[in-house]
N, C-alpha and C. Protein backbone atom coordinates (compact mmCIF):
# COMPACT_ATOMS: atom_id res chain seq x y z
N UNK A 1 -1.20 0.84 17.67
CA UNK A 1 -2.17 0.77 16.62
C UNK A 1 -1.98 1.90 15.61
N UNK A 2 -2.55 1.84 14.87
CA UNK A 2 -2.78 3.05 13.59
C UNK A 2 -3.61 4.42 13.96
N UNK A 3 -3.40 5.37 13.77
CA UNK A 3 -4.23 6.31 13.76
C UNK A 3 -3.89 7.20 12.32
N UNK A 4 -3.63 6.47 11.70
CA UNK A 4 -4.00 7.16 10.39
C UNK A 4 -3.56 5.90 8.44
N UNK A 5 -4.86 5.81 8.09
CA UNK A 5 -3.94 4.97 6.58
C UNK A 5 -4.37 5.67 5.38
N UNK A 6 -3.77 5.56 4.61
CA UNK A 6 -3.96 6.03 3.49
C UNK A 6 -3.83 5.22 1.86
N UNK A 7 -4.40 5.28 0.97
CA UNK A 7 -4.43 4.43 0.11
C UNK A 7 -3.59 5.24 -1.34
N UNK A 8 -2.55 4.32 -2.07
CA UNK A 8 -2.63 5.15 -3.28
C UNK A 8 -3.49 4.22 -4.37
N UNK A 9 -2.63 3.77 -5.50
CA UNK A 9 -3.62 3.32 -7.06
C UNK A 9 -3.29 1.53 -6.29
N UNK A 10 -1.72 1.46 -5.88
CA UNK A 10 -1.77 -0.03 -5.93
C UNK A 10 -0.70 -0.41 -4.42
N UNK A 11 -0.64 0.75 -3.69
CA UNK A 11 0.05 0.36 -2.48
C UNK A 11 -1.00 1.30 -1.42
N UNK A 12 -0.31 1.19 -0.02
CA UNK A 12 -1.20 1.68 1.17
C UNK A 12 0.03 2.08 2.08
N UNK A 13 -0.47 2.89 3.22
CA UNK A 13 0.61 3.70 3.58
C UNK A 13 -0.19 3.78 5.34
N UNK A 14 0.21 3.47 6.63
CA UNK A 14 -0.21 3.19 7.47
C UNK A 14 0.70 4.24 8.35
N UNK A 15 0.30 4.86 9.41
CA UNK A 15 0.66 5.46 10.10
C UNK A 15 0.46 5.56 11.80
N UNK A 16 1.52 5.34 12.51
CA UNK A 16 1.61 4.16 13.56
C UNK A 16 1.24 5.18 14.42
N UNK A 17 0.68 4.76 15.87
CA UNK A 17 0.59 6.20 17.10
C UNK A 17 1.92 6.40 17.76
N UNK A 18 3.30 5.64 16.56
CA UNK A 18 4.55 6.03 17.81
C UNK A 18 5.04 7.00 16.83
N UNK A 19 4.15 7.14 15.48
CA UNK A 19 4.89 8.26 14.73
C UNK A 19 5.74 7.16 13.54
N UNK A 20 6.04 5.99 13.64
CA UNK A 20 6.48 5.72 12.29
C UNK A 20 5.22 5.13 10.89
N UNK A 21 5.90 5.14 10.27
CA UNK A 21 5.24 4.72 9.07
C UNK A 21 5.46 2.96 8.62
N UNK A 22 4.68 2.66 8.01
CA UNK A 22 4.46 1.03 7.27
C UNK A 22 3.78 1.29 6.14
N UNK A 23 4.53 0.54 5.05
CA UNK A 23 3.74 0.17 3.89
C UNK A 23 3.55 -0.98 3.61
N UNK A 24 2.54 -1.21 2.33
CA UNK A 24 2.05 -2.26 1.99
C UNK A 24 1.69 -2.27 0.68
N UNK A 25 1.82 -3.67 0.08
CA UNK A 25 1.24 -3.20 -1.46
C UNK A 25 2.03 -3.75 -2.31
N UNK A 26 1.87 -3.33 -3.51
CA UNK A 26 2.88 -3.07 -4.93
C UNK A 26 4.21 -1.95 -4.76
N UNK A 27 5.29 -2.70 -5.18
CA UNK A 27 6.44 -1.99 -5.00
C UNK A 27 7.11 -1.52 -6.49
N UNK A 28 6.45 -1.64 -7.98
CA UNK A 28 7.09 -1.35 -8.86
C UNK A 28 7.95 0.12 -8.53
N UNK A 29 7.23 0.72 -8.28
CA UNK A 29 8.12 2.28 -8.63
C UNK A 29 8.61 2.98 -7.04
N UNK A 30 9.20 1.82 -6.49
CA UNK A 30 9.55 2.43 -4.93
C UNK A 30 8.27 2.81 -3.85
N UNK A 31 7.25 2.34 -3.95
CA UNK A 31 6.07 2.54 -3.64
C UNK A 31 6.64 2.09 -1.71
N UNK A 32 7.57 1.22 -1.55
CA UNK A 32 7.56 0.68 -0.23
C UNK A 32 8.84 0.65 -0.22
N UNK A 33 9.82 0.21 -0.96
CA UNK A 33 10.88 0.34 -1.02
C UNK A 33 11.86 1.71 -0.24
N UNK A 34 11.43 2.66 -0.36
CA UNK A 34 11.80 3.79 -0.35
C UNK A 34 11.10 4.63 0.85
N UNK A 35 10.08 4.00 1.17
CA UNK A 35 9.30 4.26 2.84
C UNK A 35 10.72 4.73 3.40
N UNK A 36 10.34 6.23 4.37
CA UNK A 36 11.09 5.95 5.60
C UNK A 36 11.37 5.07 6.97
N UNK A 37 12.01 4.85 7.50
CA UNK A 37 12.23 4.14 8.89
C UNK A 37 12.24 4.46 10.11
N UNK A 38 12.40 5.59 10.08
CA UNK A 38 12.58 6.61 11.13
C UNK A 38 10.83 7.18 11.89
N UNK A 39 10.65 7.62 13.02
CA UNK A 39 9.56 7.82 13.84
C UNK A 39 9.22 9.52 13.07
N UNK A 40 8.47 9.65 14.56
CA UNK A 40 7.94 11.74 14.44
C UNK A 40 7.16 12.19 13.10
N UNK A 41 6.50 10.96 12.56
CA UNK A 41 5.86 11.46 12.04
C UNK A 41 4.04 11.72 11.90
N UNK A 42 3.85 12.42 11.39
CA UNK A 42 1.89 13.13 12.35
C UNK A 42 0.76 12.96 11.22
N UNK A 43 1.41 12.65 9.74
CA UNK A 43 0.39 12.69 9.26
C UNK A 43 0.90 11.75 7.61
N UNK A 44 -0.02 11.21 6.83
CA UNK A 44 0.49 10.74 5.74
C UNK A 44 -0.39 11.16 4.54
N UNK A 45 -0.47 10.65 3.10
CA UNK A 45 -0.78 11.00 2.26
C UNK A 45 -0.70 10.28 1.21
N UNK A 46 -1.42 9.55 0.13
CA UNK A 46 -1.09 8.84 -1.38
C UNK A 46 -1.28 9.14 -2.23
N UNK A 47 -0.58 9.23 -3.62
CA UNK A 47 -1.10 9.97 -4.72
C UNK A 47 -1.11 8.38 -5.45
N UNK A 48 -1.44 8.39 -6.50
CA UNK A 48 -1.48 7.23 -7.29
C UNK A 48 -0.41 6.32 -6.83
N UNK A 49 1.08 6.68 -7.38
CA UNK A 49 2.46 5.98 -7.05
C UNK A 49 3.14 6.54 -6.43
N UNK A 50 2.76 7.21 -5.39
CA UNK A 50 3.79 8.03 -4.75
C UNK A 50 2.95 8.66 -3.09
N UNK A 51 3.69 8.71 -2.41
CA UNK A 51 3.21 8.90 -0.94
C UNK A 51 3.91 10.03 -0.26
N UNK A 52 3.23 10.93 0.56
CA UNK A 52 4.03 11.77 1.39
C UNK A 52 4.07 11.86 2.82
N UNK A 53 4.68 12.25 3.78
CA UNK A 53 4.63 12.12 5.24
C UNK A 53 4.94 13.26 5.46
N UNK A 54 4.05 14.02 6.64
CA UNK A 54 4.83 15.33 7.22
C UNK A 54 5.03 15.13 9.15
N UNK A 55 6.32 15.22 8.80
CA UNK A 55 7.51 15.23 10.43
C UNK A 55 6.58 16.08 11.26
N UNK A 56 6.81 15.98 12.29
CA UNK A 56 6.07 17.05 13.78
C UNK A 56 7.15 18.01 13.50
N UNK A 57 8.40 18.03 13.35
CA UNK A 57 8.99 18.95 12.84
C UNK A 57 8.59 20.19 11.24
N UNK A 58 7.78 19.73 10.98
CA UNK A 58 7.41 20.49 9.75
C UNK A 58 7.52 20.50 8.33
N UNK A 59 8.66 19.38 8.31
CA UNK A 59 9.39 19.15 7.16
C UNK A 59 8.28 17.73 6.69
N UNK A 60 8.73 17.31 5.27
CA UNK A 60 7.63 16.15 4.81
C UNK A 60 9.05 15.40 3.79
N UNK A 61 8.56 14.28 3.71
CA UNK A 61 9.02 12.92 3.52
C UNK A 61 7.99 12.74 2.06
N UNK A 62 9.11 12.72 0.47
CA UNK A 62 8.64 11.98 -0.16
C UNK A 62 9.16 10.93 -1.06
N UNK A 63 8.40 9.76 -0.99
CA UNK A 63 8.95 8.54 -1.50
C UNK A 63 8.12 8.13 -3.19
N UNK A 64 8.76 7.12 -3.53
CA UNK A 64 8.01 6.16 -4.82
C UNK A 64 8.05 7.11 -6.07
N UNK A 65 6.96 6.70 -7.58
CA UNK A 65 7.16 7.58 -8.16
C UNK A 65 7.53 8.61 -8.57
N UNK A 66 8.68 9.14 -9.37
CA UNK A 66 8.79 10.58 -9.45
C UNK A 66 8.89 10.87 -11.44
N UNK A 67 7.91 10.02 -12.01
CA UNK A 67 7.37 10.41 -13.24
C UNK A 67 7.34 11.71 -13.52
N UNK A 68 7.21 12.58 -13.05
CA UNK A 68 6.43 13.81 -13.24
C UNK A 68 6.14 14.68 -12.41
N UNK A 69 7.51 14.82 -11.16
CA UNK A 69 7.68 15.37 -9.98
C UNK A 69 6.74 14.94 -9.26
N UNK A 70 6.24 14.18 -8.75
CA UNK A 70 5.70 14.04 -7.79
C UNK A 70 6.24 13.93 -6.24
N UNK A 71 7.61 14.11 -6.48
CA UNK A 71 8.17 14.09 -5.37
C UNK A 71 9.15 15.63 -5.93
N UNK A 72 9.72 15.73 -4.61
CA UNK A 72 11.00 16.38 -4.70
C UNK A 72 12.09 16.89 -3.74
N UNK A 73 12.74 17.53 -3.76
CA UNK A 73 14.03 17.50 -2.97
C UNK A 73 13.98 17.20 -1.71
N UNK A 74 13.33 16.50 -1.16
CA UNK A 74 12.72 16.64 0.50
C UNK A 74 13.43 16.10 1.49
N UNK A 75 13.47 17.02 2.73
CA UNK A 75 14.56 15.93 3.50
C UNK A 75 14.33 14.83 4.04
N UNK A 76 14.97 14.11 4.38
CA UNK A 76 14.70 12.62 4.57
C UNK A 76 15.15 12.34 5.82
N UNK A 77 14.96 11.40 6.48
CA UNK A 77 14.66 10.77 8.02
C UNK A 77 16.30 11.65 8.33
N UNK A 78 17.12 11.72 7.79
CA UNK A 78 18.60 12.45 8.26
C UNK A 78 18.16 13.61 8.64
N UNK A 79 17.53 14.27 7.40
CA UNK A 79 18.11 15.58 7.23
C UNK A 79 16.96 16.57 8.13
């Protein structure tokens, strides 16, 4: 089940109890597209077009929009 969702302007961002993530929604600007795949993660977040995840490792995951930095260099399910 979920233990955590989050909403942005036109997508939603679900967060599983095995640690992965699911989206849903509108995909214009990578909103779901660009979701990670990968598990370990503890917590999520939505800004209008753009979503963040932070790893049990410490590090955070960001996807969708990047108009106006809303994202940035972040490592990703690899790194």
């Amino acid at each position: 089940g979920f233990v955590a969702i989050a909403c942005g302007e036109v997508h939603s961002v679900g967060l599983h109890n095995d640690g992965t993530v699911v989206t849903w929604g509108c995909n214009s600007l990578g909103q779901r597209r660009d979701a990670p795949t990968c598990a370990g993660f503890v917590a999520i977040a939505c800004g209008g077009y753009h979503s963040v995840a932070l790893r049990n490792d410490g590090t955070v995951v960001t996807w969708g929009c990047d108009s106006i930095d809303q994202r940035f260099d972040a490592p990703t399910c690899a790194g």
